[in-house]
C-alpha atoms as a PDB file:
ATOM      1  CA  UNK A   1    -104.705  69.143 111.033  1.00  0.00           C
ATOM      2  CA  UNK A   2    -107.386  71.369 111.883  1.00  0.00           C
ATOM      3  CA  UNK A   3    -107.108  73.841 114.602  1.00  0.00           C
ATOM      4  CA  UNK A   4    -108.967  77.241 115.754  1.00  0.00           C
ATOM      5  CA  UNK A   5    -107.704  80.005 117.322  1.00  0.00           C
ATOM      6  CA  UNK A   6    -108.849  81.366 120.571  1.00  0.00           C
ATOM      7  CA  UNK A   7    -110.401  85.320 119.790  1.00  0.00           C
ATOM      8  CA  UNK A   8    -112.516  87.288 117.971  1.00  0.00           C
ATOM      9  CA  UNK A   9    -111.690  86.024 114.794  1.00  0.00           C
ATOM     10  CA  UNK A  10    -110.206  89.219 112.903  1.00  0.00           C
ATOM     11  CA  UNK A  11    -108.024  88.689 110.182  1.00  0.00           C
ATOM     12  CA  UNK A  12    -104.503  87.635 111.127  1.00  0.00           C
ATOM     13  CA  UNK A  13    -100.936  86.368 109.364  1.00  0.00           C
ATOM     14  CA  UNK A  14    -101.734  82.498 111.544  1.00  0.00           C
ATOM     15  CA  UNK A  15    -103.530  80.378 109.427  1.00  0.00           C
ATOM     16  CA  UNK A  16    -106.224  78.331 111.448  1.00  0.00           C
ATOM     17  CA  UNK A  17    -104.125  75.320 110.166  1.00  0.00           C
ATOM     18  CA  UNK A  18    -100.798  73.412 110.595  1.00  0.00           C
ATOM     19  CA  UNK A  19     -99.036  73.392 107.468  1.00  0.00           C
ATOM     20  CA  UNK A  20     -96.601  71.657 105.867  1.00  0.00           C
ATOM     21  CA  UNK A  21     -93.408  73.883 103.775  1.00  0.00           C
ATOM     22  CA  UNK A  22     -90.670  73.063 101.900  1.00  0.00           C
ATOM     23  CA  UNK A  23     -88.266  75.553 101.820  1.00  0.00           C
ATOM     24  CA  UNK A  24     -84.826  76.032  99.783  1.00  0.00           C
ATOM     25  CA  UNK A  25     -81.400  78.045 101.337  1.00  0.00           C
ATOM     26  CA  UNK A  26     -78.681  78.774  99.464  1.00  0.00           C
ATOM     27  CA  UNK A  27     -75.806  81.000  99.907  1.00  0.00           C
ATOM     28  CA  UNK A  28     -72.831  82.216  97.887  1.00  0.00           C
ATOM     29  CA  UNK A  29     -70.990  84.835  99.462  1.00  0.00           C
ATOM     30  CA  UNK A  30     -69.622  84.822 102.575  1.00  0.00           C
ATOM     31  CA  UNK A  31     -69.244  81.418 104.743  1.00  0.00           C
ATOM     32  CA  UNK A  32     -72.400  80.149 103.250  1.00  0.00           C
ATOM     33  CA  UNK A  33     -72.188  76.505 105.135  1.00  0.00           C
ATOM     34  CA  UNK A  34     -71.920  78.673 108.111  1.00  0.00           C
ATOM     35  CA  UNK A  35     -74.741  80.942 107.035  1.00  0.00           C
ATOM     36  CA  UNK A  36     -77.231  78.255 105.959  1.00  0.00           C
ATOM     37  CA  UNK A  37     -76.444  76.816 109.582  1.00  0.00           C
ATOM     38  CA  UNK A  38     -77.284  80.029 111.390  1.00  0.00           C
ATOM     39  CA  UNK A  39     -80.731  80.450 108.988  1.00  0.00           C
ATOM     40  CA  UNK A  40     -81.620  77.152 110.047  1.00  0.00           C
ATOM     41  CA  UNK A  41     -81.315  77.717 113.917  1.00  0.00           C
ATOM     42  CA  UNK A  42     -83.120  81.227 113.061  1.00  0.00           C
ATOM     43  CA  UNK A  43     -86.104  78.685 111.799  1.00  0.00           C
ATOM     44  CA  UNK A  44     -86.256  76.927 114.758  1.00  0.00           C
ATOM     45  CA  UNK A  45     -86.412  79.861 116.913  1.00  0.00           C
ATOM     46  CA  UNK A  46     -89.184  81.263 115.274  1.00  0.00           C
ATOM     47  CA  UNK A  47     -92.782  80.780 117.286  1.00  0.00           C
ATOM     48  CA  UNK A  48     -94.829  79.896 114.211  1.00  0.00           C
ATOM     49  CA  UNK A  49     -92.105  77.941 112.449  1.00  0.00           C
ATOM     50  CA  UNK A  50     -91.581  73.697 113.489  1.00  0.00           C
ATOM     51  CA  UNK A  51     -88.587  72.818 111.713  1.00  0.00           C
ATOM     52  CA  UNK A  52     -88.902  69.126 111.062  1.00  0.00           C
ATOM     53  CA  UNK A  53     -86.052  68.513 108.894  1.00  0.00           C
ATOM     54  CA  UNK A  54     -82.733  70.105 107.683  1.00  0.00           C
ATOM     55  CA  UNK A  55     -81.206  68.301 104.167  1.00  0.00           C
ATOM     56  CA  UNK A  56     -76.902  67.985 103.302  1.00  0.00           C
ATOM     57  CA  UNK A  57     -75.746  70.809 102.245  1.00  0.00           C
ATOM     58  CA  UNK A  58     -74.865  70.808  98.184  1.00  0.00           C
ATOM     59  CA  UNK A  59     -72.023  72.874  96.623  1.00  0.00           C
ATOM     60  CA  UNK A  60     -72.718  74.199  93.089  1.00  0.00           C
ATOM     61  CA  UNK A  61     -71.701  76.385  90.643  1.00  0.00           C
ATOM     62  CA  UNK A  62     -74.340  79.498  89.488  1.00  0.00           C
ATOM     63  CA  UNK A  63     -76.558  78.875  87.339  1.00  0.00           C
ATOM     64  CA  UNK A  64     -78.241  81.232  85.262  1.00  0.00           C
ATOM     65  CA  UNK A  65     -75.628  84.444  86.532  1.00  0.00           C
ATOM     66  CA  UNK A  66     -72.173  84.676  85.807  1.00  0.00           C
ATOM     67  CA  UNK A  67     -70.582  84.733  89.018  1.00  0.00           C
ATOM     68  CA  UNK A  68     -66.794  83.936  90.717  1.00  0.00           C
ATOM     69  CA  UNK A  69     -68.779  82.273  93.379  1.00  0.00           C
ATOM     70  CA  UNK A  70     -69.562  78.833  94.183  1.00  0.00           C
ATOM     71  CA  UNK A  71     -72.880  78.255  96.056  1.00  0.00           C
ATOM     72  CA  UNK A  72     -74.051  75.947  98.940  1.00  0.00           C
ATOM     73  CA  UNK A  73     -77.438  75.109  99.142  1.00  0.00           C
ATOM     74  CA  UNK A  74     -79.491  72.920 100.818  1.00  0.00           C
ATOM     75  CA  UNK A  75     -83.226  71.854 101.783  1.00  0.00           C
ATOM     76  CA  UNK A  76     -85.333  72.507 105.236  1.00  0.00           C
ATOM     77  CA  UNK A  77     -88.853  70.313 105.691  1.00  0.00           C
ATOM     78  CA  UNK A  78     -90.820  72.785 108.263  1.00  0.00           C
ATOM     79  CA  UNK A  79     -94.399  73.275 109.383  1.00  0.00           C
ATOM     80  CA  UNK A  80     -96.013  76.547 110.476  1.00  0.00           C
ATOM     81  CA  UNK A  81     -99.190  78.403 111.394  1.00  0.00           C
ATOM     82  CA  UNK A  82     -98.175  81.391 108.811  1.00  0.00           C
ATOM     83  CA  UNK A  83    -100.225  82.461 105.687  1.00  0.00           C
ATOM     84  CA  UNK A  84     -97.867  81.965 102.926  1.00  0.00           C
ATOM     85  CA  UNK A  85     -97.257  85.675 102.622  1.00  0.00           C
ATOM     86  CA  UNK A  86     -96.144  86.083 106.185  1.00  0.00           C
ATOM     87  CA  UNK A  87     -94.352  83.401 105.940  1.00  0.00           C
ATOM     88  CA  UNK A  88     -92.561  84.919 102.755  1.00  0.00           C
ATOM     89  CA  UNK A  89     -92.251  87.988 105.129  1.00  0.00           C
ATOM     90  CA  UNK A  90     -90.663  86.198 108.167  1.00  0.00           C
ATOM     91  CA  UNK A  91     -87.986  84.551 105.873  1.00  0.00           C
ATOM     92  CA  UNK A  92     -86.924  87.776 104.317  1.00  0.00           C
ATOM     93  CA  UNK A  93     -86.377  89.135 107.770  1.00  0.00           C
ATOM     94  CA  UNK A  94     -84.228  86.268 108.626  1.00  0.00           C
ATOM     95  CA  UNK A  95     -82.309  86.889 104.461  1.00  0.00           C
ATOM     96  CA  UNK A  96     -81.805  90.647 106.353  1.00  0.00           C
ATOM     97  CA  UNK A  97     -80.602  89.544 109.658  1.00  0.00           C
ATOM     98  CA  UNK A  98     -77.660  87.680 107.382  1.00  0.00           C
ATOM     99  CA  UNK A  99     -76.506  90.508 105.563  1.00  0.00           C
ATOM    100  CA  UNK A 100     -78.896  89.435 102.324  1.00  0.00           C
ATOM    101  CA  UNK A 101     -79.379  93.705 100.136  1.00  0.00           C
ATOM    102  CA  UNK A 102     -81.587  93.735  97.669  1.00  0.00           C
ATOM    103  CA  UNK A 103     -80.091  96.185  95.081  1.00  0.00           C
ATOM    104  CA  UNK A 104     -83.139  98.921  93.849  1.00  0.00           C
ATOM    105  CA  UNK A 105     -83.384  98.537  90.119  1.00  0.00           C
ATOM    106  CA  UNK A 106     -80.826  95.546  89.870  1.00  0.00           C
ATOM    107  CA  UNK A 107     -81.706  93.232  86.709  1.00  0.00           C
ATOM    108  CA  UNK A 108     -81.503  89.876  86.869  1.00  0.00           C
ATOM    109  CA  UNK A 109     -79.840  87.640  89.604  1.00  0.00           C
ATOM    110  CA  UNK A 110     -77.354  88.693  91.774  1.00  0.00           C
ATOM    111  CA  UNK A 111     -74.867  87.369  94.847  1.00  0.00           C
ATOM    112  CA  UNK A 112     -76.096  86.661  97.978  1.00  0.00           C
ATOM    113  CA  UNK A 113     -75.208  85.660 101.858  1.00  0.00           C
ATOM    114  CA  UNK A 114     -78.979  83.978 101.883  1.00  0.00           C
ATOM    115  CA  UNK A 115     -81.472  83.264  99.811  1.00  0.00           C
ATOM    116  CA  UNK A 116     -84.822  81.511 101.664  1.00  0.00           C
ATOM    117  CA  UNK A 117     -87.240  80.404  99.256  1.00  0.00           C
ATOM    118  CA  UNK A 118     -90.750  78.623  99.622  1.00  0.00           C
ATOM    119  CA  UNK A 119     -90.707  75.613  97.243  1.00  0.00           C
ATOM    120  CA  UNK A 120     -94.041  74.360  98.018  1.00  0.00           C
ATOM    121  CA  UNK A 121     -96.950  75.004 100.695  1.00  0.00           C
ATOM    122  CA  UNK A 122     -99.071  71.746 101.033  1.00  0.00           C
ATOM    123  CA  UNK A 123    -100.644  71.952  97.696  1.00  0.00           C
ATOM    124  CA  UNK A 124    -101.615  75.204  97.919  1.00  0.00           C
ATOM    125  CA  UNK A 125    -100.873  77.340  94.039  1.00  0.00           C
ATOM    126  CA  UNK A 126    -100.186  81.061  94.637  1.00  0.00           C
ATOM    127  CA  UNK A 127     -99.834  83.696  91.966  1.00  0.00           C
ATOM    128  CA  UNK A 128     -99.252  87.079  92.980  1.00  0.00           C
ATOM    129  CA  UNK A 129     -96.742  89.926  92.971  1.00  0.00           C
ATOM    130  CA  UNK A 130     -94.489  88.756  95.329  1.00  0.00           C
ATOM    131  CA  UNK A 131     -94.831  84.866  95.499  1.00  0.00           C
ATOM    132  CA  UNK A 132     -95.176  82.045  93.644  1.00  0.00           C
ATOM    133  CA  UNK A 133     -96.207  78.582  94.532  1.00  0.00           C
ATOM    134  CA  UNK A 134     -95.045  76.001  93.419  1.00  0.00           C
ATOM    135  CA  UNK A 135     -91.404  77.272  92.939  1.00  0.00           C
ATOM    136  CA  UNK A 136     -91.889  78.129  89.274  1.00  0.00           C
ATOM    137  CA  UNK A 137     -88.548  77.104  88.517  1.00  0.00           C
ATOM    138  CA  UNK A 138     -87.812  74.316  90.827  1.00  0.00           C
ATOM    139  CA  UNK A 139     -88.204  71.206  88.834  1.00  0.00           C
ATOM    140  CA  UNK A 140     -85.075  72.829  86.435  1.00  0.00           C
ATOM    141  CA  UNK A 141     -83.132  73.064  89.159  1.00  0.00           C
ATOM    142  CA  UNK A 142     -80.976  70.512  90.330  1.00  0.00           C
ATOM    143  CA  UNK A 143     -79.250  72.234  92.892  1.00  0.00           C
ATOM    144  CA  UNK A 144     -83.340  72.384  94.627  1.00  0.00           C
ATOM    145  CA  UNK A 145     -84.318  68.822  93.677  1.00  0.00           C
ATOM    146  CA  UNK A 146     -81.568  67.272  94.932  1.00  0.00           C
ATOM    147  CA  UNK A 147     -81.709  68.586  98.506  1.00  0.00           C
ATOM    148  CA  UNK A 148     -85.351  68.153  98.600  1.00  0.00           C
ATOM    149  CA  UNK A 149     -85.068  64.731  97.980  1.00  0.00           C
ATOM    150  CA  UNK A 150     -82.973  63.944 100.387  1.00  0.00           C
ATOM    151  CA  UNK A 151     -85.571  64.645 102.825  1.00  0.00           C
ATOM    152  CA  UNK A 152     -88.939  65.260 101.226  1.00  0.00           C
ATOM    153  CA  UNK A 153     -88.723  63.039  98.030  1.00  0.00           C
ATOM    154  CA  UNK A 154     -92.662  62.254  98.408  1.00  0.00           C
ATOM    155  CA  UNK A 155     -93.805  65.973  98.534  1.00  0.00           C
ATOM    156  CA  UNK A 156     -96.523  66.246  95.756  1.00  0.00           C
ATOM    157  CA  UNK A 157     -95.714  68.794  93.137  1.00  0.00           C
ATOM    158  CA  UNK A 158     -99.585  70.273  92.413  1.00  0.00           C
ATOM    159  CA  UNK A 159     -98.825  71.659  88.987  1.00  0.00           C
ATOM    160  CA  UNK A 160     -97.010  69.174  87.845  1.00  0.00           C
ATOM    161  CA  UNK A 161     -98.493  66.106  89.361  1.00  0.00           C
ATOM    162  CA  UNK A 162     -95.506  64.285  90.229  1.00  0.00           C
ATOM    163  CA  UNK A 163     -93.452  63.865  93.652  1.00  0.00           C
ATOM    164  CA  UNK A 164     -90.247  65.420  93.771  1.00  0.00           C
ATOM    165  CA  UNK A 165     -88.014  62.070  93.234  1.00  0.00           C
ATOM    166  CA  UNK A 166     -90.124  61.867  89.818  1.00  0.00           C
ATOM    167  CA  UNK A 167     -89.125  65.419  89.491  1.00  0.00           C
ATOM    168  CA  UNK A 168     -85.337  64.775  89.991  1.00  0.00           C
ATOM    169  CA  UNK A 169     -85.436  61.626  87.750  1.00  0.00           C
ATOM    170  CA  UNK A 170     -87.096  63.670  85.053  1.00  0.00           C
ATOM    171  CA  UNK A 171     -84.133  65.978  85.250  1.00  0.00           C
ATOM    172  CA  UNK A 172     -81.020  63.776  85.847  1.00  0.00           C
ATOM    173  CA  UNK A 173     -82.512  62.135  82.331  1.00  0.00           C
ATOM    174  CA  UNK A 174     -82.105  65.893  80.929  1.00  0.00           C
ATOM    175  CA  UNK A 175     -79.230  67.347  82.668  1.00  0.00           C
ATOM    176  CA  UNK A 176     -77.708  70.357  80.858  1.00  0.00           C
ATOM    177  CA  UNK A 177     -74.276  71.484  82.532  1.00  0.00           C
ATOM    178  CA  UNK A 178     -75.119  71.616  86.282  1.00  0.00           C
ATOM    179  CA  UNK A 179     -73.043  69.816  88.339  1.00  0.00           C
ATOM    180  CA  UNK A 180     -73.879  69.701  92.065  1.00  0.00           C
ATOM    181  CA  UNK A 181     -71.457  67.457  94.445  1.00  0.00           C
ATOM    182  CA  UNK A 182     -72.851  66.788  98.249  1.00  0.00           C
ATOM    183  CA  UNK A 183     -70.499  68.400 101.188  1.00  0.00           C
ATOM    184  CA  UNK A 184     -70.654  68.454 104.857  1.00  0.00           C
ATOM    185  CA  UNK A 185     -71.937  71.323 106.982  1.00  0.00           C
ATOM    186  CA  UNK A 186     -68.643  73.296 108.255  1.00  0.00           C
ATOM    187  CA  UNK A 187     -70.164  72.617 112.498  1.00  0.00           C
ATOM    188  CA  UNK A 188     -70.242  69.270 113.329  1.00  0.00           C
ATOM    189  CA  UNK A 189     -72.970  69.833 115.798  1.00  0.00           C
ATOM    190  CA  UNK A 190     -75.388  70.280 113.191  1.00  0.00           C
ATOM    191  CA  UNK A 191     -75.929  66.582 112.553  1.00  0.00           C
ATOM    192  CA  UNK A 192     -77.190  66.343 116.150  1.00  0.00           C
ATOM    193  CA  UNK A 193     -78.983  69.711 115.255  1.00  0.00           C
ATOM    194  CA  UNK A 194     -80.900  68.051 111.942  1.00  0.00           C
ATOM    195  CA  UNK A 195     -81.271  64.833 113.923  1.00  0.00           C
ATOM    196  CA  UNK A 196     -83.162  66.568 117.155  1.00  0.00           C
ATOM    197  CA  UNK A 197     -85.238  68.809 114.827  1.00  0.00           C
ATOM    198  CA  UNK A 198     -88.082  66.436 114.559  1.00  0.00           C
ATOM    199  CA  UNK A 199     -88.701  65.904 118.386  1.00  0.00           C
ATOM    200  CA  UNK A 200     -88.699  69.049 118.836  1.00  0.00           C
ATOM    201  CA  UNK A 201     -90.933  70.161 115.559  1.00  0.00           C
ATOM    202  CA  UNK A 202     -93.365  67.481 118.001  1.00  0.00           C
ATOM    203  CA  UNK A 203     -93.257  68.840 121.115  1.00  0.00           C
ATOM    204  CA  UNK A 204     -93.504  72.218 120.165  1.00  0.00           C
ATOM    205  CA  UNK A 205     -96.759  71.386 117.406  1.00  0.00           C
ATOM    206  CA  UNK A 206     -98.167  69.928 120.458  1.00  0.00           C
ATOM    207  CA  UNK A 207     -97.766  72.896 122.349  1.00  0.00           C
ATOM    208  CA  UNK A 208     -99.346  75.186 119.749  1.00  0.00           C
ATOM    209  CA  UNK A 209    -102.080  72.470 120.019  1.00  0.00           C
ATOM    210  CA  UNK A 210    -102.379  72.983 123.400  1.00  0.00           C
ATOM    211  CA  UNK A 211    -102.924  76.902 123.018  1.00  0.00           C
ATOM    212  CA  UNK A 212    -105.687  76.626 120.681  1.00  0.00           C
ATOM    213  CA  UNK A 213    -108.924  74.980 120.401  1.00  0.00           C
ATOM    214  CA  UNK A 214    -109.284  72.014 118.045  1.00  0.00           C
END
C-alpha cells in the first residue's frame, strides 16, 4: 500500500508506506505475562504502530544463558509507517518504560523484564550496527517460531525462502533440548484485547489513509 505524505518532503523516521512487522516479546524477570500484556497495549497506543495481532503467550526455559528464570514469550503481527530503525528506536523506549537496563560492557545475554525484537519487516534485509533483518537467529529458535506461527505462519522468510510454518517444521524435525509449553495470559481481558486488535489496526490504517495523500 502506497501512500505519500503531505509536506515538503525532508527526510523523516515515516516511511511513505504501510508496512507489515513481525515482532517477538519475551520476558523473564518480573511478572512477565503481565509485562508482555502491558508492551502490547503500549503497541497499540503508539500513533505509527497498528497492532493487528497478539499470539499465546509460551513459557520456556533460557536458552543460550544460564539463568534461574523461566521466560514467557510470545508473538505480535503489527503494521506501521516507521523506518525500521525508528521503529527499533520506538520499541526500545517501550523495553525502558518496563524497567528493561542494558548493562555497559555486559557480555553475552542477560535477564530481562522485556525484550521487543523485529523478526521480519515485509521482506526488507537489513545489516547494520544496530539491526538485523531477518532475525538472524530466529529460525533456531523455537520459543520465536512457535508464537509466530500461531498467528503469522505464512510470513515469507527472505533469506531463507521459506514461510515460517516451513521454518518451525524444519526445526521440530531438529529439536535440541528446548522445550516450550503454551500458557494463558495472567488478565483475562486480553483475549478480548487480541481479538479487537484487528478492527482497530483497520480503522485506525484508514485513518492514517485519510491524513495522507495516496
Amino acid at each position: 500500500m502506497k501512500l505519500h505524505r503531505r509536506g515538503t518532503g525532508e527526510a523523516s523516521s515515516v516511511s511513505a508506506e504501510i508496512h507489515e512487522v513481525a515482532l517477538g516479546l519475551g520476558s523473564n524477570l518480573g511478572n512477565s505475562g503481565k509485562i508482555l500484556q502491558t508492551a502490547w497495549h503500549q503497541l497499540q497506543n503508539h500513533p505509527e504502530i497498528f497492532p493487528v495481532a497478539l499470539s499465546s503467550p509460551y513459557r520456556s526455559r533460557p536458552l543460550g544463558m544460564v539463568s534461574a528464570n523461566s521466560f514467557v514469550n510470545a508473538a505480535a503481527l503489527v503494521r506501521t509507517t516507521l523506518s525500521p530503525l525508528a521503529l527499533l528506536r520506538d520499541l526500545q523506549a517501550i523495553e525502558a518504560c518496563n524497567g528493561r537496563v542494558r548493562p555497559i560492557g555486559a557480555r553475552g545475554y542477560q535477564d530481562r523484564t522485556l525484550d521487543l525484537d523485529i523478526l521480519l519487516y515485509d521482506d526488507r534485509i537489513v545489516h547494520t550496527s544496530p539491526l538485523v533483518l531477518p532475525h538472524p537467529r530466529m529460525q533456531h529458535r523455537l520459543f520465536v517460531l512457535m508464537p509466530l506461527c500461531e498467528i503469522g505462519g505464512e510470513f515469507f522468510h527472505p533469506l531463507l525462502k521459506k514461510h515460517v510454518w516451513e521454518l518451525l517444521d524444519d526445526l521440530l524435525k531438529d529439536i535440541d533440548k528446548q522445550e516450550v509449553e503454551k500458557i494463558s495470559w495472567p488478565d483475562e481481558r486480553a483475549e478480548l484485547s487480541r481479538l479487537g486488535a484487528s478492527k482497530k489496526s483497520a480503522d485506525r490504517t484508514l485513518d492514517i489513509e485519510n491524513q495522507l495523500d495516496i
